[in-house]
Protein backbone atom coordinates (compact mmCIF):
# COMPACT_ATOMS: atom_id res chain seq x y z
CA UNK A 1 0.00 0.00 0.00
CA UNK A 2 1.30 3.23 -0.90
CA UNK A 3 0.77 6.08 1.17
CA UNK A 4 0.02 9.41 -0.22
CA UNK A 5 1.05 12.33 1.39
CA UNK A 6 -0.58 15.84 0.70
CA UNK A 7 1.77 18.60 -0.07
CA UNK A 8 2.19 21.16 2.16
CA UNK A 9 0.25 24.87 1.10
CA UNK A 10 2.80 27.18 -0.29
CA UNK A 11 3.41 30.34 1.94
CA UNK A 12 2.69 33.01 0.15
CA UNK A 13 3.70 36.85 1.15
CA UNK A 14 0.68 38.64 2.71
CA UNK A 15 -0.15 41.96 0.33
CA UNK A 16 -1.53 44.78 3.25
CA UNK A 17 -3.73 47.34 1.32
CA UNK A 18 -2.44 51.21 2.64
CA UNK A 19 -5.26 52.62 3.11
CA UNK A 20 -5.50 56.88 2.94
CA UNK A 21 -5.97 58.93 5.77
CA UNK A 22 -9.04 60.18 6.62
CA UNK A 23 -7.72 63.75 6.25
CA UNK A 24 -6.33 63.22 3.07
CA UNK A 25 -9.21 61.71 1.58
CA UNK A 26 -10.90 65.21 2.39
CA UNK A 27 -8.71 66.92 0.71
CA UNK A 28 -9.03 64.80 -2.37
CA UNK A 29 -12.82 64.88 -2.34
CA UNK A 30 -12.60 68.48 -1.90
CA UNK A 31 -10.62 69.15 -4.71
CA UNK A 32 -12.77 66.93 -7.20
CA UNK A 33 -15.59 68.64 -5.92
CA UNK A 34 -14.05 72.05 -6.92
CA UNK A 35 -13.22 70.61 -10.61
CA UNK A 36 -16.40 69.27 -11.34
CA UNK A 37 -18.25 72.65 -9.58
CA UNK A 38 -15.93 74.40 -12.39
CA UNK A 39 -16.50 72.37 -15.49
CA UNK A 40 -20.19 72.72 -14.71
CA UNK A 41 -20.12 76.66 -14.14
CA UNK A 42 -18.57 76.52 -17.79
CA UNK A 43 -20.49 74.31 -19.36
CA UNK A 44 -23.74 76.09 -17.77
CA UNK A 45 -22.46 80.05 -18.68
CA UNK A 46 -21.42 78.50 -22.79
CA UNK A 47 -24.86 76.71 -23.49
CA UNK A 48 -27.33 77.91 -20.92
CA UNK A 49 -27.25 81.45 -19.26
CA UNK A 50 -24.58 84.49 -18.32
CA UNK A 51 -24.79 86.33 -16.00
CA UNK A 52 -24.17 90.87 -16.53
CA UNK A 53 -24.05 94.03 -14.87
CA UNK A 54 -25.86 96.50 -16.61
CA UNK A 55 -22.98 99.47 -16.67
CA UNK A 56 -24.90 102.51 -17.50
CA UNK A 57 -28.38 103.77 -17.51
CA UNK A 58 -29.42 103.70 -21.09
CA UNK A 59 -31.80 100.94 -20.27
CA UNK A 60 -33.43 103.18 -17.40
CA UNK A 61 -35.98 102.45 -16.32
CA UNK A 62 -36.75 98.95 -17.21
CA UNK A 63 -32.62 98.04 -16.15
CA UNK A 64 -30.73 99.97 -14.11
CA UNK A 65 -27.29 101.23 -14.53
CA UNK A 66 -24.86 102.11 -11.51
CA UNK A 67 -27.19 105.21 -9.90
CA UNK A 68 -28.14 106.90 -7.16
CA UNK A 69 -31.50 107.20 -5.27
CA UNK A 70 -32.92 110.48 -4.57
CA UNK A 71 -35.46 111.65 -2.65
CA UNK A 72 -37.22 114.85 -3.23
CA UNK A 73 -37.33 116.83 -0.07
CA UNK A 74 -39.38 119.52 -1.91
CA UNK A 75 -42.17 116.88 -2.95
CA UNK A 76 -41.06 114.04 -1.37
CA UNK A 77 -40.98 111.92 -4.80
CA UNK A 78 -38.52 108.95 -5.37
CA UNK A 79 -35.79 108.95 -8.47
CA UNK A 80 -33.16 107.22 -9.53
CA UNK A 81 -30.48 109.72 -11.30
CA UNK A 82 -27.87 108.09 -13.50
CA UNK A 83 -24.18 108.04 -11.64
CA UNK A 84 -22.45 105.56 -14.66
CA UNK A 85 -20.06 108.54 -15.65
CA UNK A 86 -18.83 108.57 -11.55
CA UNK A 87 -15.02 107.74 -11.52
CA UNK A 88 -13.62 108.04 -7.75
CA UNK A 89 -10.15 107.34 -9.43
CA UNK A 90 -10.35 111.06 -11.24
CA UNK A 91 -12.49 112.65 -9.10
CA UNK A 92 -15.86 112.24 -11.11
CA UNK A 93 -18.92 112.99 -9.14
CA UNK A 94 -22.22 112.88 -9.98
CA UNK A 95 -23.11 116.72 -7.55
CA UNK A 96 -27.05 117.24 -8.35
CA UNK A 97 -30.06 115.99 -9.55
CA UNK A 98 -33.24 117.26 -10.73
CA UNK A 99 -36.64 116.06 -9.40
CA UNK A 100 -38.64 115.09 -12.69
CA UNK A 101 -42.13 116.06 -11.03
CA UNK A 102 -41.29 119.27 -9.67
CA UNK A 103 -38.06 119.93 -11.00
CA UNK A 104 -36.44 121.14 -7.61
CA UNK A 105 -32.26 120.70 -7.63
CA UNK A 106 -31.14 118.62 -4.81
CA UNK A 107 -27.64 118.41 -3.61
CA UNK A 108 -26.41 114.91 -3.68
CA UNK A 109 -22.78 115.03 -3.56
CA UNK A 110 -22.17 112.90 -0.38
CA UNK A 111 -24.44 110.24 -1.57
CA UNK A 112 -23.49 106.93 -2.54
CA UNK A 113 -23.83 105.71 -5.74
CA UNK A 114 -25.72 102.15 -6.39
CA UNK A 115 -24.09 99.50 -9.01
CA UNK A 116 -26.20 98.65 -11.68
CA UNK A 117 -28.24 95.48 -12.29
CA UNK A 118 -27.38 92.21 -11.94
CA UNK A 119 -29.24 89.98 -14.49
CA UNK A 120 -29.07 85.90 -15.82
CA UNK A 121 -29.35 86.10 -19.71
CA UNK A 122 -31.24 82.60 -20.57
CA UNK A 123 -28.71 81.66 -24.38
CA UNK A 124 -30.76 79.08 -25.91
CA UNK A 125 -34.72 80.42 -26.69
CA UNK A 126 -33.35 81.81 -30.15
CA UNK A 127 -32.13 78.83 -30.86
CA UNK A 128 -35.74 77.52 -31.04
CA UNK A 129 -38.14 80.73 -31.94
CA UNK A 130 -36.66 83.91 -33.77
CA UNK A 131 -36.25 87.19 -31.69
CA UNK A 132 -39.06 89.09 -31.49
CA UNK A 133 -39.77 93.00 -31.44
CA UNK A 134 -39.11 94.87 -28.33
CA UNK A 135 -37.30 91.63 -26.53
CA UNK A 136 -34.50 92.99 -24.56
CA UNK A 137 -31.08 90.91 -25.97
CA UNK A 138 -27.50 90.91 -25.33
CA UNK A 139 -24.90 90.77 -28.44
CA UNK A 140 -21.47 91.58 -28.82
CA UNK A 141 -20.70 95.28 -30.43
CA UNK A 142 -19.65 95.14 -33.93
CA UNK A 143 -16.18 97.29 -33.42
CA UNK A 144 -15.59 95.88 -30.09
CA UNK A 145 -16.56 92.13 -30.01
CA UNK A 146 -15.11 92.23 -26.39
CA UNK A 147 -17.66 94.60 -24.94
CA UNK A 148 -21.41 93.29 -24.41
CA UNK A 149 -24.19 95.60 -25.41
CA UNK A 150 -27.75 95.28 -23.46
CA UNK A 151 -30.40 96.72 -25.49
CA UNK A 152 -34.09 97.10 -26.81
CA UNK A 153 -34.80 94.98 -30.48
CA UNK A 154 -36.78 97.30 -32.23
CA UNK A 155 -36.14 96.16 -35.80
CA UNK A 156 -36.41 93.06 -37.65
CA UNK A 157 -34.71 91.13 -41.02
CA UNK A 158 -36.48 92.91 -43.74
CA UNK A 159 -37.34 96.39 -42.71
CA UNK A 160 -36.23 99.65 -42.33
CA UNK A 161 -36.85 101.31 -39.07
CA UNK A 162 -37.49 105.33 -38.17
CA UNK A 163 -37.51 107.08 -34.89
CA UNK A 164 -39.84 110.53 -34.86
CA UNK A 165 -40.84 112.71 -32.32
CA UNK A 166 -40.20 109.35 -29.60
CA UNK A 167 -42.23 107.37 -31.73
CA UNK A 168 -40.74 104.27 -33.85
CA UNK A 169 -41.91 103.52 -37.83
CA UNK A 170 -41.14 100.69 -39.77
CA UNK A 171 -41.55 99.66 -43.66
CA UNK A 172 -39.82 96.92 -46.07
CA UNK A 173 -36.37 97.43 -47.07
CA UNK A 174 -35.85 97.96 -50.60
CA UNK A 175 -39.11 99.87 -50.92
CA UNK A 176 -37.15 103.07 -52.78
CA UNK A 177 -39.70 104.97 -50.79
CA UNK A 178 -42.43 103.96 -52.00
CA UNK A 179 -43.85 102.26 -49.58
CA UNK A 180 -45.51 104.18 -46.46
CA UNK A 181 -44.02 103.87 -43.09
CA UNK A 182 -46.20 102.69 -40.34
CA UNK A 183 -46.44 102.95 -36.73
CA UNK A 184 -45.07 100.23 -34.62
CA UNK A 185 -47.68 99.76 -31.07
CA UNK A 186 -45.94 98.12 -28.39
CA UNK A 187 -48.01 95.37 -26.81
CA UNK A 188 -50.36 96.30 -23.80
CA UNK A 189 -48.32 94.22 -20.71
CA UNK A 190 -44.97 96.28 -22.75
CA UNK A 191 -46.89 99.47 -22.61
CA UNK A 192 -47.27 99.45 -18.94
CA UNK A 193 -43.98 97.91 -18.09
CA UNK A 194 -42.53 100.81 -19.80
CA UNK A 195 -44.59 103.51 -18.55
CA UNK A 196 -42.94 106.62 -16.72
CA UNK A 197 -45.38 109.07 -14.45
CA UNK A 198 -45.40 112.35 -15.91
CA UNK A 199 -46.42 114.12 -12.90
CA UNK A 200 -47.50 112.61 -9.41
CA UNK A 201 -50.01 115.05 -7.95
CA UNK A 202 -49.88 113.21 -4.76
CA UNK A 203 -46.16 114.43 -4.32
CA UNK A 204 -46.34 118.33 -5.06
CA UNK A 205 -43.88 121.22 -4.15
CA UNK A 206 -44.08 122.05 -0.92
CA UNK A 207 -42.51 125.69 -2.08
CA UNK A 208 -44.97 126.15 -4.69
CA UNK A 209 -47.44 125.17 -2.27
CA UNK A 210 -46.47 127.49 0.77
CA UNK A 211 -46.54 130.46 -2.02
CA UNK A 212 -50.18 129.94 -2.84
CA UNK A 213 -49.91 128.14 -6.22
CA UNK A 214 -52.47 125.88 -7.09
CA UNK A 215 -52.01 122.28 -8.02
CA UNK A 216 -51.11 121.38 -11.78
CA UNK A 217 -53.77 118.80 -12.01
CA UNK A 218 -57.32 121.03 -11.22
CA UNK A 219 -61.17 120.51 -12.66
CA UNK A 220 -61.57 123.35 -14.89
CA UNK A 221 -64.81 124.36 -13.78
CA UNK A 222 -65.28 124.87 -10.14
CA UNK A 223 -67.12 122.65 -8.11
CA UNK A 224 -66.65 119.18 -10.65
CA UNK A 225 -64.43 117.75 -8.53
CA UNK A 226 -61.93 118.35 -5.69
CA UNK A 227 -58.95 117.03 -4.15
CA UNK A 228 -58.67 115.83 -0.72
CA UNK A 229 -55.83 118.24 -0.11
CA UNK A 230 -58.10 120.74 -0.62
CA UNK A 231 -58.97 120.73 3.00
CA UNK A 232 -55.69 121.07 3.73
């Protein structure tokens, strides 16, 4: 009888995994999560939305430039004066501003400007539906593709456009002049978007007031109406 003997299991060397610290591993995660937060910030300002500051106040009053708030203290009405041309550097100052419902001059030297707007531009509706009139886009200017202009579309491929006496005119380009221009209406939810007050007779000069003048906005004959100041 033979005897077989089983072979003895060979020793192999024992591999120990080194594992990380726990402190490096933070620093690791950290840093990925800083890459990826980048790439996506990227991707996300390329394809989908930018965000601006509005520099000036050409776009007053639907967007706001860098300005300053006043306060009447003749009429006690609320503006906003433009301050974009204010350069602390070279001594720029924006000194006074004019009320635009009773036109009194206020002093506004030592006050603070504002900086303009902040808005998200949304970069891929056009890339479904074609601009329309009176959107408010952002493109690059044509001398300086560097510098980002924020403005009102008021014309469209195919037309010639006309501003008279504030209002805007349109007709086919090409027509030789021959065709008749025509009034452009903005819609009714632009209309009041847009709208400025041309005088607030709620807020009225106390001056003008003190002196005996009577209000700008009156019934023309006497007893049609009155104001509640009138008891005043």
């Amino acid at each position: 009888m033979t005897s077989v003997s089983r072979a003895a299991k060979p020793d192999f060397p024992t591999v120990s995994k080194k594992r990380e610290s726990p402190k490096r591993e933070g620093y690791r995660e950290m840093v990925e999560s800083i890459v990826v937060a980048f790439v996506l910030a990227f991707l996300f300002r390329t394809f989908e939305a930018e965000a601006f500051v509005i520099p000036t106040g050409s776009m007053a009053p639907t967007l706001m430039g860098r300005h300053k708030d006043v306060h009447c203290p003749q009429c006690g009405f609320d503006y906003q004066v433009s301050a974009s041309e204010e350069n602390e550097e070279h001594g720029n100052h924006v000194e006074g501003a004019t009320c635009p419902n009773c036109r009194f001059t206020t002093d506004i030297l030592d006050q603070h400007s504002v900086k303009g707007d902040r808005i998200l531009v949304l970069k891929f509706p056009y890339t479904f539906s074609e601009p329309e009139r009176f959107d408010v886009v952002v493109f690059k200017y044509p001398e300086d593709p560097k510098v980002n202009y924020i403005k009102r579309l008021v014309g469209l491929p195919g037309e010639e456009v006309r501003i008279w006496r504030g209002d805007l005119y349109t007709r086919p380009l090409g027509s030789d002049g021959d065709a008749p221009w025509t009034i452009v209406r903005k819609t009714a939810d632009k209309q009041r978007f847009m709208a400025m007050p041309v005088y607030d007779n709620d807020h009225q000069s106390a001056l003008l007031r003190e002196a005996g003048w009577p209000a700008r906005w009156q019934s023309e004959n006497a007893g049609t109406w009155t104001s509640p100041d009138d008891d005043k």
